[in-house]
C-alpha atoms as a PDB file:
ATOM      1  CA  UNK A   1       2.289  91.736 209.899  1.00  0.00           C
ATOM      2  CA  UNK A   2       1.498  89.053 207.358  1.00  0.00           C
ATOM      3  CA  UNK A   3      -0.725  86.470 208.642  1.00  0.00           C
ATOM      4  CA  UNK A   4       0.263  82.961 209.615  1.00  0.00           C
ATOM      5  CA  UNK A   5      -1.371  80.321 207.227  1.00  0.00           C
ATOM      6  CA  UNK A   6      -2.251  77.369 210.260  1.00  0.00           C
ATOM      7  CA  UNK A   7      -2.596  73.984 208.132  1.00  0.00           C
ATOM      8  CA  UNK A   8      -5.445  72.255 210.208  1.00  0.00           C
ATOM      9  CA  UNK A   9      -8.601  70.162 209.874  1.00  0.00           C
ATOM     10  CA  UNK A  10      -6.631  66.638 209.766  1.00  0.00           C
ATOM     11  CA  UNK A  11      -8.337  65.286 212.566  1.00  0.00           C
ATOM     12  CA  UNK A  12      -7.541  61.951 214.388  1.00  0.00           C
ATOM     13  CA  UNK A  13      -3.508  63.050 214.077  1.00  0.00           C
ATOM     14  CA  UNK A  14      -1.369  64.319 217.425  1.00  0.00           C
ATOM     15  CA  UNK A  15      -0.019  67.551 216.456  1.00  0.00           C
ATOM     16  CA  UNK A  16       2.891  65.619 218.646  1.00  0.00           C
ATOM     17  CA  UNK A  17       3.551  63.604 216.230  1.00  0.00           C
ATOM     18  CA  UNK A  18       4.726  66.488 214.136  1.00  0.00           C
ATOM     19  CA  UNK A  19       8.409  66.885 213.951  1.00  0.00           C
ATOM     20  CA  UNK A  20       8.980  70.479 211.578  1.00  0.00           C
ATOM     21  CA  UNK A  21       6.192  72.655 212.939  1.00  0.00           C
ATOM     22  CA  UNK A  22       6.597  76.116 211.323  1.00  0.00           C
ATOM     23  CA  UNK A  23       8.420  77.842 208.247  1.00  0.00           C
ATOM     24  CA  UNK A  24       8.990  81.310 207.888  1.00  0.00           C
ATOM     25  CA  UNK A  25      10.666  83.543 205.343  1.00  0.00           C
ATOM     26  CA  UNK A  26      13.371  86.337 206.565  1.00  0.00           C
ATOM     27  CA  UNK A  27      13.475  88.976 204.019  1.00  0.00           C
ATOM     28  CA  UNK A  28      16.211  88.744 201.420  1.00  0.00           C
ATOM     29  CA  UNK A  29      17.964  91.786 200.616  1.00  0.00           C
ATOM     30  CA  UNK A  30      17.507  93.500 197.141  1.00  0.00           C
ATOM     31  CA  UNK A  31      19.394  92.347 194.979  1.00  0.00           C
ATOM     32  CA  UNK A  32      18.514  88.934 195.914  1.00  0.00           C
ATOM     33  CA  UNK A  33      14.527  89.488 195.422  1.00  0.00           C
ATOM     34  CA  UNK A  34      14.907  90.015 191.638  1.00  0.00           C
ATOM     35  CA  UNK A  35      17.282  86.306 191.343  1.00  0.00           C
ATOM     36  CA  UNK A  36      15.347  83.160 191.226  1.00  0.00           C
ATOM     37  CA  UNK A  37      13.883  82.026 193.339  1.00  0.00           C
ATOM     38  CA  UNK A  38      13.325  85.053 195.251  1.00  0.00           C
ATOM     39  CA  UNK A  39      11.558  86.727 192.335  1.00  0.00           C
ATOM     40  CA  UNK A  40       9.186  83.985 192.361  1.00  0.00           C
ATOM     41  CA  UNK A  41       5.295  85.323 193.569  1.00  0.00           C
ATOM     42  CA  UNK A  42       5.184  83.298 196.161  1.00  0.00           C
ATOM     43  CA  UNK A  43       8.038  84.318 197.781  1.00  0.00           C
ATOM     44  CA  UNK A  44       7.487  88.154 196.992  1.00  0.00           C
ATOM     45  CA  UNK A  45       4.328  87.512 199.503  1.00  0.00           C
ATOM     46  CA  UNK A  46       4.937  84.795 201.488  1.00  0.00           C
ATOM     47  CA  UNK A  47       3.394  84.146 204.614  1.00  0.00           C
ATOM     48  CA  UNK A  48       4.714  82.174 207.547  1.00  0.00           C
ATOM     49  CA  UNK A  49       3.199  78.329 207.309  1.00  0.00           C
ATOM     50  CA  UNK A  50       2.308  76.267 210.180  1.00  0.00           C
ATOM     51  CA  UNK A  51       1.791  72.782 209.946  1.00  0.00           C
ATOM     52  CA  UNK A  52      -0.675  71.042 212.004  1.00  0.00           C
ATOM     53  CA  UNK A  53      -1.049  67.187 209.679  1.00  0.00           C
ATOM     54  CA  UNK A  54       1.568  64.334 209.233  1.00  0.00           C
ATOM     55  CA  UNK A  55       1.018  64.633 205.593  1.00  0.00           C
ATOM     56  CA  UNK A  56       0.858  67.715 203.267  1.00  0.00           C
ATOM     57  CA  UNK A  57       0.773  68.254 199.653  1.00  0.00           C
ATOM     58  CA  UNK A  58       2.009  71.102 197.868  1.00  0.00           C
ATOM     59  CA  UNK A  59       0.160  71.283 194.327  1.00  0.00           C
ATOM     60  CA  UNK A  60       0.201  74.248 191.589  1.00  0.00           C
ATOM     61  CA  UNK A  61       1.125  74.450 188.033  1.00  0.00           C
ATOM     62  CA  UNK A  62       4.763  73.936 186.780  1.00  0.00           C
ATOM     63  CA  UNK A  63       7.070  76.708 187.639  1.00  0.00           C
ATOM     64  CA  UNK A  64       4.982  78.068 190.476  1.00  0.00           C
ATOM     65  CA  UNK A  65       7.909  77.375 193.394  1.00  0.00           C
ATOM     66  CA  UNK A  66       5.897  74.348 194.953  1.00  0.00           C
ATOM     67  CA  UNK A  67       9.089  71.669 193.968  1.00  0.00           C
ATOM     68  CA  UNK A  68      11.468  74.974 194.669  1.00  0.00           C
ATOM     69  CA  UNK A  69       9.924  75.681 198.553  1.00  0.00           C
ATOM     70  CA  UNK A  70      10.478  71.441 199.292  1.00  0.00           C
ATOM     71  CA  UNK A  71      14.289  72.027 198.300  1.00  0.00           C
ATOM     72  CA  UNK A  72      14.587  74.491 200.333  1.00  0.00           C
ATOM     73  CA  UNK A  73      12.943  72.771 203.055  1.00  0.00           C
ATOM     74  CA  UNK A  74      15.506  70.054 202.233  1.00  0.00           C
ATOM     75  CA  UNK A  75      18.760  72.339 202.573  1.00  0.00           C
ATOM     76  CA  UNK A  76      17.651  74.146 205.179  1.00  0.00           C
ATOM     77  CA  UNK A  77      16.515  70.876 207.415  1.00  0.00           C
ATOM     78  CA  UNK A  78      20.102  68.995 206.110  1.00  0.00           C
ATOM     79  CA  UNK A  79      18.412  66.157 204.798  1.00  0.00           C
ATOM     80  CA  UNK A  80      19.436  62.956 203.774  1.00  0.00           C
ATOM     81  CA  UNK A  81      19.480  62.616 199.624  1.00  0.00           C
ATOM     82  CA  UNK A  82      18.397  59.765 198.033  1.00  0.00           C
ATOM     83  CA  UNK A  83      20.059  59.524 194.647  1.00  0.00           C
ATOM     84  CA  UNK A  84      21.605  62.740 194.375  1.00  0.00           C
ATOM     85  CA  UNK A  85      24.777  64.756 195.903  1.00  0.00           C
ATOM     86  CA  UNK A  86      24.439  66.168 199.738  1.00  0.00           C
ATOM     87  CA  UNK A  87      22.356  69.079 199.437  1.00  0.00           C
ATOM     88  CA  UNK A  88      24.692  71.108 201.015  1.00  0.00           C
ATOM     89  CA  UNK A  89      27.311  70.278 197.545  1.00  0.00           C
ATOM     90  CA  UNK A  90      24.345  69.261 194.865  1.00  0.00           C
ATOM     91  CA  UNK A  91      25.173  72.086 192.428  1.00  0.00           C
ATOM     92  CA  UNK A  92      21.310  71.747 190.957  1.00  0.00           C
ATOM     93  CA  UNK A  93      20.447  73.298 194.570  1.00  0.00           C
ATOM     94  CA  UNK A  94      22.952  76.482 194.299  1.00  0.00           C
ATOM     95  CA  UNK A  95      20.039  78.948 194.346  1.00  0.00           C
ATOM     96  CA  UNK A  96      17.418  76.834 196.136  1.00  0.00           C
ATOM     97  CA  UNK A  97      20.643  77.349 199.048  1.00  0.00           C
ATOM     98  CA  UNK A  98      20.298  80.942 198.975  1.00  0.00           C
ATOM     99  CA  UNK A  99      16.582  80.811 199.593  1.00  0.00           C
ATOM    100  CA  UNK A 100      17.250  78.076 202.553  1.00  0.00           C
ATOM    101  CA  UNK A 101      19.572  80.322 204.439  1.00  0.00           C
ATOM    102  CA  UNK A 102      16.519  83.014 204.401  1.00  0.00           C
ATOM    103  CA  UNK A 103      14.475  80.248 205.887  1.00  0.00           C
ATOM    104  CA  UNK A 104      13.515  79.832 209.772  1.00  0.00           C
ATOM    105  CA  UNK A 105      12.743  76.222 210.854  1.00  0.00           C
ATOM    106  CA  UNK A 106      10.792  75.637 214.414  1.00  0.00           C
ATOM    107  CA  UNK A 107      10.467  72.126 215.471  1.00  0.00           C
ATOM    108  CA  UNK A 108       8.404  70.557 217.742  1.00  0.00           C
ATOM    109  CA  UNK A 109      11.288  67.925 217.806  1.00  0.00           C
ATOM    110  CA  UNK A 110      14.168  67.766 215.869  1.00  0.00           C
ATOM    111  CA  UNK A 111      14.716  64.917 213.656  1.00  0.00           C
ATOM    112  CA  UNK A 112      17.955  64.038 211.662  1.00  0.00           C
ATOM    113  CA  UNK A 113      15.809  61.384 210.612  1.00  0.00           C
ATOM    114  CA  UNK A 114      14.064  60.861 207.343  1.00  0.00           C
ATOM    115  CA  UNK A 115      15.414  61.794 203.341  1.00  0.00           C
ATOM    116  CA  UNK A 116      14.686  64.006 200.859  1.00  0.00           C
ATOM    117  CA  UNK A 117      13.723  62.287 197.354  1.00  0.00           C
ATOM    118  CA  UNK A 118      13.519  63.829 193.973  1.00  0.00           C
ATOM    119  CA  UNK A 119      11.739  61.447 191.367  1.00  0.00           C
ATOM    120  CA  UNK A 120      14.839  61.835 188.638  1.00  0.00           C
ATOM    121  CA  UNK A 121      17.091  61.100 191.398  1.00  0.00           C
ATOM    122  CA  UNK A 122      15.558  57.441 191.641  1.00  0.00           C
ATOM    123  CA  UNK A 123      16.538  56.271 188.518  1.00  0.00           C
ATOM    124  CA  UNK A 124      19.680  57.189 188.801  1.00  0.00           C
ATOM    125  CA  UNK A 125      19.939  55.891 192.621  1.00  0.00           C
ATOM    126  CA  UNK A 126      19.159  52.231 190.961  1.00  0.00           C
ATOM    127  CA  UNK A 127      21.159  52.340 188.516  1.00  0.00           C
ATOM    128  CA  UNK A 128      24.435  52.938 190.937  1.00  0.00           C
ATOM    129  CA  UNK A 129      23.000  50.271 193.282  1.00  0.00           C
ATOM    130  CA  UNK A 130      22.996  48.116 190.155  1.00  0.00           C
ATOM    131  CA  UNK A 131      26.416  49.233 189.599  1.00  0.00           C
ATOM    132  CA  UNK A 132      27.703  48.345 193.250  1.00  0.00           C
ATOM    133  CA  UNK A 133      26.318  45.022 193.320  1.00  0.00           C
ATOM    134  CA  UNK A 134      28.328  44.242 189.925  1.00  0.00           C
ATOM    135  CA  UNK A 135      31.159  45.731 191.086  1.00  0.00           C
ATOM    136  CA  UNK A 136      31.123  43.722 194.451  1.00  0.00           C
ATOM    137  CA  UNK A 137      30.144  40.218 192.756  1.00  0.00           C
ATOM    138  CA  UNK A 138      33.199  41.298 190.499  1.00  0.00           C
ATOM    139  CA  UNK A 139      35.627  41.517 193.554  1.00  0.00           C
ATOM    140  CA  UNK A 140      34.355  38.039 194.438  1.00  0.00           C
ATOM    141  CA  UNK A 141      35.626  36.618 191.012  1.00  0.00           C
ATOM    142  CA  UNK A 142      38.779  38.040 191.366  1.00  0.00           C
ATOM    143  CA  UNK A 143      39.368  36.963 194.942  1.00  0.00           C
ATOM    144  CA  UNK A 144      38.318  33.215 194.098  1.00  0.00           C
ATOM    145  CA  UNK A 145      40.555  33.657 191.342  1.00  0.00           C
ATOM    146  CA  UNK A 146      43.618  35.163 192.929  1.00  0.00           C
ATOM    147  CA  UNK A 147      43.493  32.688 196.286  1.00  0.00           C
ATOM    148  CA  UNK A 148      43.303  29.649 194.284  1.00  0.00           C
ATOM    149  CA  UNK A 149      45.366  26.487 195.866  1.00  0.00           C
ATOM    150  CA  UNK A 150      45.319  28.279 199.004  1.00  0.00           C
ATOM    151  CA  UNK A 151      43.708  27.771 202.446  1.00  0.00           C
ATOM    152  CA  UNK A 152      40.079  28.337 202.541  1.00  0.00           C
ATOM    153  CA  UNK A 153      40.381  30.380 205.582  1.00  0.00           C
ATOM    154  CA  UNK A 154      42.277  32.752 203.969  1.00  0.00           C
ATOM    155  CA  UNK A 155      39.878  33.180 201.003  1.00  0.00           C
ATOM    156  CA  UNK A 156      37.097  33.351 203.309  1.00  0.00           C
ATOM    157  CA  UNK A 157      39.144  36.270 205.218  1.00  0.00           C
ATOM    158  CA  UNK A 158      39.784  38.149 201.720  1.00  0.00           C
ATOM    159  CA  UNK A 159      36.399  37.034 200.529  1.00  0.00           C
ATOM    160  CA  UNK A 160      34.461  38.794 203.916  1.00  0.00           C
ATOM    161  CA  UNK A 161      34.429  42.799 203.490  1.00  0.00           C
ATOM    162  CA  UNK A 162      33.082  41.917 199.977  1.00  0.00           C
ATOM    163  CA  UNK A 163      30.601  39.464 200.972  1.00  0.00           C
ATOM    164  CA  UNK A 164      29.154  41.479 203.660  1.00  0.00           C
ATOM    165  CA  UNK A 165      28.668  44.583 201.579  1.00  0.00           C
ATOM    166  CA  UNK A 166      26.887  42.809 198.964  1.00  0.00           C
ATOM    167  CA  UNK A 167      24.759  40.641 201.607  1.00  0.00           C
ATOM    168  CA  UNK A 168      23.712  44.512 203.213  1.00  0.00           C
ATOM    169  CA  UNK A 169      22.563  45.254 199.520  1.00  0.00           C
ATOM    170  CA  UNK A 170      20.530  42.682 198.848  1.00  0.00           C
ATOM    171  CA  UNK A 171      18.998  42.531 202.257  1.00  0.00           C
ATOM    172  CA  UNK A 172      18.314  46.557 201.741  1.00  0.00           C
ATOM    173  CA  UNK A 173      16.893  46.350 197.934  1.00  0.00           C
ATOM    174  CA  UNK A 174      16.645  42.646 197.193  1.00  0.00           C
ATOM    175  CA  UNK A 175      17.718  41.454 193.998  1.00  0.00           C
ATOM    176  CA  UNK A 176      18.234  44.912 193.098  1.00  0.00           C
ATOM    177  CA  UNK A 177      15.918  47.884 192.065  1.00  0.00           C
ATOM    178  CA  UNK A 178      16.489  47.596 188.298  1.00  0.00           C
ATOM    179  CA  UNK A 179      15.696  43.786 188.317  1.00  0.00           C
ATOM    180  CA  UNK A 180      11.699  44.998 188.904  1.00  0.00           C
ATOM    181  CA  UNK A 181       9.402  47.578 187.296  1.00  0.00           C
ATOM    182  CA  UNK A 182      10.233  51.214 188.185  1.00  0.00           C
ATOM    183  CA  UNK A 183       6.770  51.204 190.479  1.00  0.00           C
ATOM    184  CA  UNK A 184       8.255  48.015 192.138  1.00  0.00           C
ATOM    185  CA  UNK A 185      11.596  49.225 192.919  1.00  0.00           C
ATOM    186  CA  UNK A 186      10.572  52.841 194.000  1.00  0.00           C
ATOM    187  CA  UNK A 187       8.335  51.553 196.206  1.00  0.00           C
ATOM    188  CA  UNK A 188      11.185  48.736 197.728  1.00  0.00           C
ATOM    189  CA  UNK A 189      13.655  51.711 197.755  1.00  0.00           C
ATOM    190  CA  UNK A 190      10.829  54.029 199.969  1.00  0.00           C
ATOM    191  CA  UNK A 191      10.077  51.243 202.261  1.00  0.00           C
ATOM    192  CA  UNK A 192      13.842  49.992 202.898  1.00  0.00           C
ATOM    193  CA  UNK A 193      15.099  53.528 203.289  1.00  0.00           C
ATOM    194  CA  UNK A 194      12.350  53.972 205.958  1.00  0.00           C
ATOM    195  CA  UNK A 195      13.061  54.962 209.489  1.00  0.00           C
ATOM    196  CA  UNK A 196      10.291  55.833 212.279  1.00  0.00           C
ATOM    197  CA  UNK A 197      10.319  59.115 213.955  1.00  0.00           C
ATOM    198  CA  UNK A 198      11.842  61.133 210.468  1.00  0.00           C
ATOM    199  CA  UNK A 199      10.548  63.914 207.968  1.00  0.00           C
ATOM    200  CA  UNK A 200      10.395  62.756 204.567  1.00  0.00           C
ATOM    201  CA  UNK A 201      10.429  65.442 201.549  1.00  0.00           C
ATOM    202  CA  UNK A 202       9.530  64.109 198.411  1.00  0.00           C
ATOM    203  CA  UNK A 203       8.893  65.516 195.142  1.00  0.00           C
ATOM    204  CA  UNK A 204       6.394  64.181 192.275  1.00  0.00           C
ATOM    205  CA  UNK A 205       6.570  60.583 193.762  1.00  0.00           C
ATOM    206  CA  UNK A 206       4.115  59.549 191.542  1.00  0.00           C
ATOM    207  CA  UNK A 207       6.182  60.012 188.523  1.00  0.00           C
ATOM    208  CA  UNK A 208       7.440  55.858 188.570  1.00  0.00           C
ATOM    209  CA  UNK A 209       4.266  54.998 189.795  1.00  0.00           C
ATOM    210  CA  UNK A 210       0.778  53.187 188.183  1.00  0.00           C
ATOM    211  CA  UNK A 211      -2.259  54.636 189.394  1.00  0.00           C
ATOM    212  CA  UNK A 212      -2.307  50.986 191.288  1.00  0.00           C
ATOM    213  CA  UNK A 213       1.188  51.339 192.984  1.00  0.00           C
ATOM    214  CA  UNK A 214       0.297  55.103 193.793  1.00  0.00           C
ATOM    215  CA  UNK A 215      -2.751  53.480 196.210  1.00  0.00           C
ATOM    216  CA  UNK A 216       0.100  51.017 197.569  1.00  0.00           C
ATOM    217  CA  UNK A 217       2.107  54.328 198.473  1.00  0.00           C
ATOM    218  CA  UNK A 218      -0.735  55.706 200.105  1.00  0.00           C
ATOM    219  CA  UNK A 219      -0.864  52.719 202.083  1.00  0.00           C
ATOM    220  CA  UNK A 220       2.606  52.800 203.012  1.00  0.00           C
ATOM    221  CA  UNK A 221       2.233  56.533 204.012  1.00  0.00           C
ATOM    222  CA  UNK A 222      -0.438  55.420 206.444  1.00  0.00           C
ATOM    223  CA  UNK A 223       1.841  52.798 208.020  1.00  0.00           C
ATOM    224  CA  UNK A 224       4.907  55.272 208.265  1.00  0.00           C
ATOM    225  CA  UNK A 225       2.742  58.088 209.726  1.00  0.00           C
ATOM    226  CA  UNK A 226       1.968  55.448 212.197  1.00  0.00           C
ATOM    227  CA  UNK A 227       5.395  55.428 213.339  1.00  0.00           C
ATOM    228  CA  UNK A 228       5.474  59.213 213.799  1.00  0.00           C
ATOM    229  CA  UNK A 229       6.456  59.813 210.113  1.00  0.00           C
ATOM    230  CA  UNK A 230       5.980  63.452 208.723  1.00  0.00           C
ATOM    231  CA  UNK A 231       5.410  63.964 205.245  1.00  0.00           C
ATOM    232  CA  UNK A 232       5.866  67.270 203.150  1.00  0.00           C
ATOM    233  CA  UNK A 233       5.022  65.882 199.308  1.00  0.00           C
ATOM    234  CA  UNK A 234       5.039  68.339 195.896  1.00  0.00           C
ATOM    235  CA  UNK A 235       2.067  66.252 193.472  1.00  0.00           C
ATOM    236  CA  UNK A 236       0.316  66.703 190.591  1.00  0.00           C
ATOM    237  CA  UNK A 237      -1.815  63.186 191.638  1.00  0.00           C
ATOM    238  CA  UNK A 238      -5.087  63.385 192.335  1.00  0.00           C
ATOM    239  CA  UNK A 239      -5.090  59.732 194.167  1.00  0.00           C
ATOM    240  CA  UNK A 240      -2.304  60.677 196.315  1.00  0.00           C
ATOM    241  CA  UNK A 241      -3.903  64.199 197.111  1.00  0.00           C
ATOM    242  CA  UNK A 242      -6.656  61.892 198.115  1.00  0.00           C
ATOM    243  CA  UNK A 243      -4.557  60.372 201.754  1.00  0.00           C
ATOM    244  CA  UNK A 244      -7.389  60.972 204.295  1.00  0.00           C
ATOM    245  CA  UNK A 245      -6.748  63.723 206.595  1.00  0.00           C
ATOM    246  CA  UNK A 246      -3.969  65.511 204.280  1.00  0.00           C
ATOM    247  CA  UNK A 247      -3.452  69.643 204.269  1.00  0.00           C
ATOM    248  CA  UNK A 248      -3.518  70.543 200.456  1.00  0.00           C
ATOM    249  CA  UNK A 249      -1.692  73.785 199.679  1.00  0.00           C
ATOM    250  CA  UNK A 250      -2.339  75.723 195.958  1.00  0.00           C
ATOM    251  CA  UNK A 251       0.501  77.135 195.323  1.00  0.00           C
ATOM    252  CA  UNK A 252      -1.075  78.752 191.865  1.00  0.00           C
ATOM    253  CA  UNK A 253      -2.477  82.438 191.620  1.00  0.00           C
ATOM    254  CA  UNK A 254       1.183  83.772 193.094  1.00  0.00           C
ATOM    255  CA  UNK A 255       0.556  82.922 196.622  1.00  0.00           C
ATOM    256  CA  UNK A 256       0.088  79.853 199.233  1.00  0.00           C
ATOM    257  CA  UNK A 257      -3.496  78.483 200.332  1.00  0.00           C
ATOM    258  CA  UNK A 258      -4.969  75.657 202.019  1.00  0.00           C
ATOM    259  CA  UNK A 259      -7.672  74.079 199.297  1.00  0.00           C
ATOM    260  CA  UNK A 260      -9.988  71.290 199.709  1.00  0.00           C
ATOM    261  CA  UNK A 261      -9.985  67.916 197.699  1.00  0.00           C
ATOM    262  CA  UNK A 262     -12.679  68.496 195.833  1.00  0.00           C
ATOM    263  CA  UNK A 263     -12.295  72.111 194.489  1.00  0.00           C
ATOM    264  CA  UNK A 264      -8.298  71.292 193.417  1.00  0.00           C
ATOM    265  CA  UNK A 265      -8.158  72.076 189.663  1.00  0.00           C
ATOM    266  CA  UNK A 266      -6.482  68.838 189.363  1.00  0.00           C
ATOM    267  CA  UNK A 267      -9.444  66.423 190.345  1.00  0.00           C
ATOM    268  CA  UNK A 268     -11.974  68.830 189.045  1.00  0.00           C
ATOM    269  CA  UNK A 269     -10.290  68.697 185.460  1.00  0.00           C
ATOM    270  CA  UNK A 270      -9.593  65.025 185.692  1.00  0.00           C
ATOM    271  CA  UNK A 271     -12.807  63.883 187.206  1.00  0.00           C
ATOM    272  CA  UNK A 272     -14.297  66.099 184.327  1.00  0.00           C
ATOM    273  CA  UNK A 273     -12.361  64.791 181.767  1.00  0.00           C
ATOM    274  CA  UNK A 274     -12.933  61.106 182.777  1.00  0.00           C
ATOM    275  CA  UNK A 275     -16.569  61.242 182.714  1.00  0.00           C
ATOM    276  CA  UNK A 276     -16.750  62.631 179.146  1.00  0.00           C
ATOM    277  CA  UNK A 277     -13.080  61.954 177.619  1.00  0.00           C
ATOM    278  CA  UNK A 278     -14.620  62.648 173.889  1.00  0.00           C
ATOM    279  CA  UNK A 279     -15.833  66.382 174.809  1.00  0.00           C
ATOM    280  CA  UNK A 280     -12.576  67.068 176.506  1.00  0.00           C
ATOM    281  CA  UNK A 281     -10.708  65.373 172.419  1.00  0.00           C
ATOM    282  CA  UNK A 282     -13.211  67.382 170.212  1.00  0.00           C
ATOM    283  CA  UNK A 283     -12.408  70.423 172.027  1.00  0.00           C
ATOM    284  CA  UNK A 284      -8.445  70.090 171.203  1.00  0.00           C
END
């Protein structure tokens, strides 16, 4: 019987608070374990994970299944998408579907709440919000333009659905996500698509993000776990990795571990490399 990993030491937190509580892996049958992403170490030895702090990181090398386990996560939870098709349709999440089925959720309490964000999805989230507004401003033109000479009560009436769509956009996003700096509008879209209570998947966050808007994330996180927010986040960042009381899981070396801060090959390496940039150049 493989041994269930228990993701503790974040102390200060309710395990109450928790909303997803456990993960476990049926097996898949045989011809499945040789297709991605079954064939994938850690899912040749995966252990059952139990999660015991509002906030965990999944970290490893490219290609290791970290990004691949949070889809599945994603699929198998039914989570909101934030820029992207349902996951239940999004063809990029065929096989990650097959792995989800093999997956066994146990919640303390079930949540509908929450989304699941990819960072490639964002831009192109922004870019269709950009392309609503226009579109709705546009139907505005053409009403003013088509009621002319007649009653203003009737324009208003033809004017309204239009009007009130656009008014719930730029109450949502503001001026609009593309109007600021990718940090800017990431962190608008996080904070308007925010509701108390939900689990939130979200892969490479960091990827819009200055190493200045990545500390005003970590704030945010702090407020949102707060409000009973559960966080499940794949990362290469070491500031992010840094959110006190977070369970870090290395996914590198083919199989799933709790790690500390401090002995992640990410802040070793860039810690390192920081104090003595020039050894780390001459060495290339």
């Amino acid at each position: 019987q493989r041994k269930l990993i228990r993701l503790g030491g974040c102390s200060g937190y309710n395990g109450s608070m928790l909303h997803l509580r456990s993960l476990s892996l049926a097996a898949a049958d045989a011809g499945s374990s040789r297709e991605f992403p079954f064939n994938l170490p850690i899912f040749q030895s995966f252990a059952p994970l139990e999660f015991s702090a509002p906030v965990t990181f999944l970290v490893g090398e490219n290609g290791c299944g970290k990004s691949t386990l949070l889809e599945a996560i994603a699929c198998a939870a039914g989570s909101i998408t934030v820029g992207s098709e349902s996951v239940a349709t999004d063809p990029s999440l065929e096989a990650v579907r097959r792995l989800a089925r093999c997956l066994r959720l146990v919640w303390n309490k079930r949540t509908r709440k929450g989304f699941f964000l990819r960072a490639e999805d964002f831009f192109g989230f922004a870019r269709r919000v950009s392309q609503m507004r226009q579109e709705l401003q546009d139907d505005l033109r053409r009403v003013d333009e088509d009621y002319q000479g007649r009653s203003e009560y009737a324009r208003s009436l033809a004017r309204s659905p239009h009007a009130g769509e656009l008014h719930g956009l730029q109450a949502r996003y503001g001026e609009g996500l593309d109007s600021q700096s990718h940090g800017e509008s990431f962190l608008k879209l996080f904070q308007a698509r925010f509701v108390p209570g939900g689990l939130y998947l979200l892969d490479e966050p960091e990827a819009p993000l200055s190493p200045v808007r990545q500390l005003a994330l970590i704030a945010l996180l702090k407020e949102m776990v707060a409000q009973d927010g559960q966080f499940i986040i794949a990362s290469h960042s070491p500031i992010l990795m840094a959110f006190p009381g977070a369970v870090i899981l290395s996914f590198d070396g083919g199989r799933i571990q709790p790690v500390e801060y401090d002995s992640l090959e990410h802040v070793t390496l860039t810690r390192t490399f920081l104090n003595d940039p020039q050894a780390f150049l001459r060495r290339l």
